[in-house]
C-alpha atoms as a PDB file:
ATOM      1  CA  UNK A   1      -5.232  -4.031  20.119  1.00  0.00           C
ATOM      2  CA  UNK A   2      -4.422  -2.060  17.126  1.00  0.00           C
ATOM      3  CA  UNK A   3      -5.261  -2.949  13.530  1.00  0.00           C
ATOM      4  CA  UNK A   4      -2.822  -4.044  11.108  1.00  0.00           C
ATOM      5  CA  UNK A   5      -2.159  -1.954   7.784  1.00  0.00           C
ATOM      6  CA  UNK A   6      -0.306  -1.969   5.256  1.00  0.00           C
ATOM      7  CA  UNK A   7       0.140   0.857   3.016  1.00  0.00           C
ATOM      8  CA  UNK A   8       1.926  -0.792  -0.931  1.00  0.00           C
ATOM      9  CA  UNK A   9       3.425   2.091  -3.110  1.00  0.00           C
ATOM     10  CA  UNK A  10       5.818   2.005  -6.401  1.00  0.00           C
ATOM     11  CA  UNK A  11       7.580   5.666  -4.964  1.00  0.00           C
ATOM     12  CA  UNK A  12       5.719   7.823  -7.371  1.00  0.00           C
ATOM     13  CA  UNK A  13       4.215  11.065  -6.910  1.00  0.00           C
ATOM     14  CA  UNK A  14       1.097   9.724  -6.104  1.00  0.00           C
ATOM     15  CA  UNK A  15       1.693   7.231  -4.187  1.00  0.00           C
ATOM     16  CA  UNK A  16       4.004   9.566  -2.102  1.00  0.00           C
ATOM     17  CA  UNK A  17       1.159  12.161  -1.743  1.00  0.00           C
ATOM     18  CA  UNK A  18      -1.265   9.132  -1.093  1.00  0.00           C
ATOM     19  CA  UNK A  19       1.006   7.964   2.055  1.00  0.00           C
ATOM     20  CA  UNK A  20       0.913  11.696   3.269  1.00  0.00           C
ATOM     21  CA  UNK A  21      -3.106  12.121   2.704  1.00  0.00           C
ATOM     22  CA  UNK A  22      -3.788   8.731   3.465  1.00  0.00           C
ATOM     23  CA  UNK A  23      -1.715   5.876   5.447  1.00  0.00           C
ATOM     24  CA  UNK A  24      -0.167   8.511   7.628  1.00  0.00           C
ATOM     25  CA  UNK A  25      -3.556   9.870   8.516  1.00  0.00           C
ATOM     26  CA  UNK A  26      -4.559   7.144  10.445  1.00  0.00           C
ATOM     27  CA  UNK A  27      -5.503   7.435  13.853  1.00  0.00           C
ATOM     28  CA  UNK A  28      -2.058   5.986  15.522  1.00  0.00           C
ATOM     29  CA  UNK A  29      -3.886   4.682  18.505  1.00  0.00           C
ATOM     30  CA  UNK A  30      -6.083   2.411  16.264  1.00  0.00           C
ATOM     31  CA  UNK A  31      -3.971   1.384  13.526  1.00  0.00           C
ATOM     32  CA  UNK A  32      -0.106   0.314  13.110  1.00  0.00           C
ATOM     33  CA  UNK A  33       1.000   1.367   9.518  1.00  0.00           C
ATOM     34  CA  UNK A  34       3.129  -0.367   7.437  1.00  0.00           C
ATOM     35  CA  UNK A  35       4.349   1.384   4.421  1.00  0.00           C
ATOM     36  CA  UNK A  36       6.175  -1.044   1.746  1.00  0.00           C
ATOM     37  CA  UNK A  37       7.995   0.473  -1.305  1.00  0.00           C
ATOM     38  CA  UNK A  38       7.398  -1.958  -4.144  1.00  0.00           C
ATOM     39  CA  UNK A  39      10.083  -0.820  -6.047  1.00  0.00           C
ATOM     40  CA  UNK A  40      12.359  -1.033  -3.345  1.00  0.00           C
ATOM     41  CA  UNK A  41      11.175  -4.346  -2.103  1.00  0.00           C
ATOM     42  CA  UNK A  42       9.986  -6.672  -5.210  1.00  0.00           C
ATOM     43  CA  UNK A  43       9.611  -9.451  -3.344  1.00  0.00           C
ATOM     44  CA  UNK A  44       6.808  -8.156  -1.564  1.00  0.00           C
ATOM     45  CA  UNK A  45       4.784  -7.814  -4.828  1.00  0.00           C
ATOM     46  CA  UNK A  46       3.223 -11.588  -4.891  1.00  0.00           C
ATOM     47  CA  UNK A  47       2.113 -10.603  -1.225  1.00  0.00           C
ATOM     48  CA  UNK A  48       0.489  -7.733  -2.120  1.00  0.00           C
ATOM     49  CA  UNK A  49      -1.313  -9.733  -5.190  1.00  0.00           C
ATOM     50  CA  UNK A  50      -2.482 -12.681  -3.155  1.00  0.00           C
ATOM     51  CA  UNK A  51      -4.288  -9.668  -0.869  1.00  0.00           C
ATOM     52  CA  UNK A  52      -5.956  -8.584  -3.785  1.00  0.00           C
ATOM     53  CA  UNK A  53      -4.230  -5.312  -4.660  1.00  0.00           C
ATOM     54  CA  UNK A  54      -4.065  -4.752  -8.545  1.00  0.00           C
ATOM     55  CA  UNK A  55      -2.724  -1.354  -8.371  1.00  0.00           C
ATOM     56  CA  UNK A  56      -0.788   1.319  -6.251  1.00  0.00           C
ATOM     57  CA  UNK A  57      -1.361   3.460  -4.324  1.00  0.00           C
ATOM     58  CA  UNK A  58      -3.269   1.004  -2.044  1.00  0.00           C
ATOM     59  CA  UNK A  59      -3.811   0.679   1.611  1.00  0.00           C
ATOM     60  CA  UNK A  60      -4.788  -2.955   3.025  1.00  0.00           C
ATOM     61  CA  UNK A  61      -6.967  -2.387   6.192  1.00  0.00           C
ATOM     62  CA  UNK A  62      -7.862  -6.047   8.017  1.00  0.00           C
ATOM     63  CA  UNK A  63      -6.940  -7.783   4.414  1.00  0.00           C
ATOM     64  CA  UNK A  64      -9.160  -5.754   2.717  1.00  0.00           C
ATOM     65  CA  UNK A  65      -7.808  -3.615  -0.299  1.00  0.00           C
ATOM     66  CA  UNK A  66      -8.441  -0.048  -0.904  1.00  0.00           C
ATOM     67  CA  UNK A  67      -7.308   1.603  -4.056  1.00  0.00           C
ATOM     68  CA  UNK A  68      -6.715   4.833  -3.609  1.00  0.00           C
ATOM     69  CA  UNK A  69      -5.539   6.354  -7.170  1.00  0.00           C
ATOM     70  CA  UNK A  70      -3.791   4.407 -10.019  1.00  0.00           C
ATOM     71  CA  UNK A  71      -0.013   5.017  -9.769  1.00  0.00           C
ATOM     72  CA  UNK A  72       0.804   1.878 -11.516  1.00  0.00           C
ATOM     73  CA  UNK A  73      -0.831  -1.414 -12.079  1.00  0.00           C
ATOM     74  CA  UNK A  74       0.816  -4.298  -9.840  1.00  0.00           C
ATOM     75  CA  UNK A  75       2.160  -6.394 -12.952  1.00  0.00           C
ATOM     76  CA  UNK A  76       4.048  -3.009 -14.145  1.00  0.00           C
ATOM     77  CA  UNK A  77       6.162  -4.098 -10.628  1.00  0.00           C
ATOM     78  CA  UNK A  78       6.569  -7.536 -11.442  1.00  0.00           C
ATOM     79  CA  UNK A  79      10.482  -8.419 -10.684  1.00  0.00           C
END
């Protein structure tokens, strides 16, 4: 059974370079990859606060967050 993971991003440069480095890096067999565009989808920001994220780029593995570099802080993505 593969892992869940979801990779939150606001579009910027580093979150786009983070999603190439990082979420699609992922060993495919092990993990299924989810990559939400905050910007794009705003309603998905309360989900990604109630998991803990506080800013993107950040990759939840298991519902555990994992800031990778600061893009943006969450409540700059508030809608």
């Amino acid at each position: 059974m593969k892992t869940h993971a979801i990779f939150y991003h606001a579009g910027c440069p580093v979150c786009v370079e983070a999603e190439r480095q990082v979420a699609l890096a992922l060993d495919p067999a092990r993990y299924e990859v989810e990559v939400v565009h905050l910007g794009e989808h705003s309603p998905r920001v309360a989900e990604a606060e109630q998991t803990g994220v506080k800013s993107v780029p950040a990759l939840v593995i298991g519902g555990a967050p994992f800031h990778i570099n600061f893009g943006a802080a969450l409540s700059e993505l508030q809608p």
